[in-house]
C-alpha atoms as a PDB file:
ATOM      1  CA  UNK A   1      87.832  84.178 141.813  1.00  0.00           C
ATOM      2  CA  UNK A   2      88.960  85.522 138.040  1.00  0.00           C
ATOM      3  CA  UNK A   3      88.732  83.348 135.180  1.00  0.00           C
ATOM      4  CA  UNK A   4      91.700  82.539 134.100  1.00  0.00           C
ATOM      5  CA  UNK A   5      92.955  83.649 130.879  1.00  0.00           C
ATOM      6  CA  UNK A   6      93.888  81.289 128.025  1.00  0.00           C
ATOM      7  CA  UNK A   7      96.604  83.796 126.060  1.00  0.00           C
ATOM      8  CA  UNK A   8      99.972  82.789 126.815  1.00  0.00           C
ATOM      9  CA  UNK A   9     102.291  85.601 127.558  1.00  0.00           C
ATOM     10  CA  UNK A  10     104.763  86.269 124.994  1.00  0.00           C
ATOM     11  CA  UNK A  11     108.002  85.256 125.332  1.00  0.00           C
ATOM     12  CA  UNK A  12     110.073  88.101 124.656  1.00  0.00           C
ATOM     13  CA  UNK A  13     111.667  87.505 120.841  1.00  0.00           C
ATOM     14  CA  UNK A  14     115.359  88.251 119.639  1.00  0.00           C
ATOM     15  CA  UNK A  15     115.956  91.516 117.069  1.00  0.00           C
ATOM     16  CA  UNK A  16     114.790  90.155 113.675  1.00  0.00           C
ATOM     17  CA  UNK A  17     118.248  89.494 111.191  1.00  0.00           C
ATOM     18  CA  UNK A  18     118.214  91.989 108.620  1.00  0.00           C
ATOM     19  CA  UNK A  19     116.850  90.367 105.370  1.00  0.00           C
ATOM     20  CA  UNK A  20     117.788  93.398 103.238  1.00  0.00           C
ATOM     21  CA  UNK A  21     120.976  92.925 101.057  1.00  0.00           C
ATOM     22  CA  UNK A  22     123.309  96.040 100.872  1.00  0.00           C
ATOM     23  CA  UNK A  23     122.780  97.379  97.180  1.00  0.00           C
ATOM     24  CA  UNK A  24     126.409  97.524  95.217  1.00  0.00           C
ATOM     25  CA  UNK A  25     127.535 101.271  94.158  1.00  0.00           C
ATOM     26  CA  UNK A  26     125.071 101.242  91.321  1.00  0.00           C
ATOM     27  CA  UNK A  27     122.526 100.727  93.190  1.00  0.00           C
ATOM     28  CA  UNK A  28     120.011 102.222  90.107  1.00  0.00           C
ATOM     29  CA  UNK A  29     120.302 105.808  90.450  1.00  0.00           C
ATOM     30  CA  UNK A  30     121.051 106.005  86.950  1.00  0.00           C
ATOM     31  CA  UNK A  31     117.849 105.288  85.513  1.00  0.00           C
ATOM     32  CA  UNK A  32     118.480 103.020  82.162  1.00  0.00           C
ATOM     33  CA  UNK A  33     116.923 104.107  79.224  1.00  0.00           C
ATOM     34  CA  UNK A  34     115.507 100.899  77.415  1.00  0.00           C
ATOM     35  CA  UNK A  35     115.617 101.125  73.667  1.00  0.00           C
ATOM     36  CA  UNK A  36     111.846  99.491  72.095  1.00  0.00           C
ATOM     37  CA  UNK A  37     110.546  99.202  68.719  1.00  0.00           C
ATOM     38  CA  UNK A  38     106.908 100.193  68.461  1.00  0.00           C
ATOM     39  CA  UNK A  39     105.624  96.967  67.733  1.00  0.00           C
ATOM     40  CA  UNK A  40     107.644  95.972  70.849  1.00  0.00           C
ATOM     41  CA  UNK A  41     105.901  98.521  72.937  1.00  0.00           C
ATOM     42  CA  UNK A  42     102.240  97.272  71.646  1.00  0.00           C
ATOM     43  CA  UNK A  43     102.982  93.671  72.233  1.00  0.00           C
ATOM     44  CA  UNK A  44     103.894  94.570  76.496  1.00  0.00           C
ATOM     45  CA  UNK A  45     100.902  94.137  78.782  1.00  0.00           C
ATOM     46  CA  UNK A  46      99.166  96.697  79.709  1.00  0.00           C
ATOM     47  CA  UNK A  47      99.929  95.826  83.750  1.00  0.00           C
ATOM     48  CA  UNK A  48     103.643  96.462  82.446  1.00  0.00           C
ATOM     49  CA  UNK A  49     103.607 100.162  81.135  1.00  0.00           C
ATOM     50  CA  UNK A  50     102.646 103.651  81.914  1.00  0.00           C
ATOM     51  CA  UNK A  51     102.636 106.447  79.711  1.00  0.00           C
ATOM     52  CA  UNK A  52     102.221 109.826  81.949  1.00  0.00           C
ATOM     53  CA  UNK A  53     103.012 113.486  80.557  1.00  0.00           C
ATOM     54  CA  UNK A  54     104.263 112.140  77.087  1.00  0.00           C
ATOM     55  CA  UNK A  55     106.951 109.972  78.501  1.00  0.00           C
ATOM     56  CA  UNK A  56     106.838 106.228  78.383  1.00  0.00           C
ATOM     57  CA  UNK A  57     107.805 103.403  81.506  1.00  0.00           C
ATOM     58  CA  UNK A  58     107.965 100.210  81.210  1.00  0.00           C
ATOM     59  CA  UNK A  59     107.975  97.855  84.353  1.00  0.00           C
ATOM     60  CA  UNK A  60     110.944  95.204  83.996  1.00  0.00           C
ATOM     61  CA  UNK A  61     113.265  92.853  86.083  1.00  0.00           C
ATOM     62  CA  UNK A  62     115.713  94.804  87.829  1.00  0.00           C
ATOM     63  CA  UNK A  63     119.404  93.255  88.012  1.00  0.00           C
ATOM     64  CA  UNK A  64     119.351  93.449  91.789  1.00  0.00           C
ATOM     65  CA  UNK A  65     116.508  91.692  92.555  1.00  0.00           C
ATOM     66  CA  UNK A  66     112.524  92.796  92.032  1.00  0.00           C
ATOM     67  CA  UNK A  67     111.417  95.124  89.254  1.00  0.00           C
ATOM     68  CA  UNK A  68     112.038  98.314  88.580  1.00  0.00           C
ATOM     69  CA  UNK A  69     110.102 101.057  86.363  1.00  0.00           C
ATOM     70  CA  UNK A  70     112.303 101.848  83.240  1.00  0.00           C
ATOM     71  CA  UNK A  71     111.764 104.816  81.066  1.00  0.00           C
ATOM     72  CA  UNK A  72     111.220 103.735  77.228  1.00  0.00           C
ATOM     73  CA  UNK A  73     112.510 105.232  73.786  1.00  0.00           C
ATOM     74  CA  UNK A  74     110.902 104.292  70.690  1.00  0.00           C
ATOM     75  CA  UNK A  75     112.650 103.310  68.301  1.00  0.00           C
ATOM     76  CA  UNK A  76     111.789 102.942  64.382  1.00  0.00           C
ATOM     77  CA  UNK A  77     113.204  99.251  63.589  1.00  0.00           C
END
């Protein structure tokens, strides 16, 4: 005689809802160009920017929810 098994069988489950909200028009295509003073740039953590090929990204709250990775121009002020 088999043992019997101690796993349930799953019960089949409904389609999960959708938790992504639809993104408006400008949905951040156009990448934003954020305006920093050097000692602005020197003062962000190091977690927060990335300098690759001579250009400069900074990692900031996007409007839409989450963060997004922002390009940077230096400014003199």
């Amino acid at each position: 005689m088999p043992a019997p098994t101690r796993q349930n069988p799953r019960a089949e489950q409904p389609a999960a809802a959708s938790t992504r909200l639809p993104l408006p028009p400008s949905d951040g295509r156009k990448t934003q160009t954020q305006s920093m003073s050097r000692a602005q740039w020197d003062a962000t953590p190091a977690d927060y920017k990335l300098t690759k090929g001579g250009a400069r990204y900074v990692l900031q709250a996007n409007p839409n929810g989450g963060v997004g990775l922002y390009p940077v121009s230096l400014t003199e002020a």
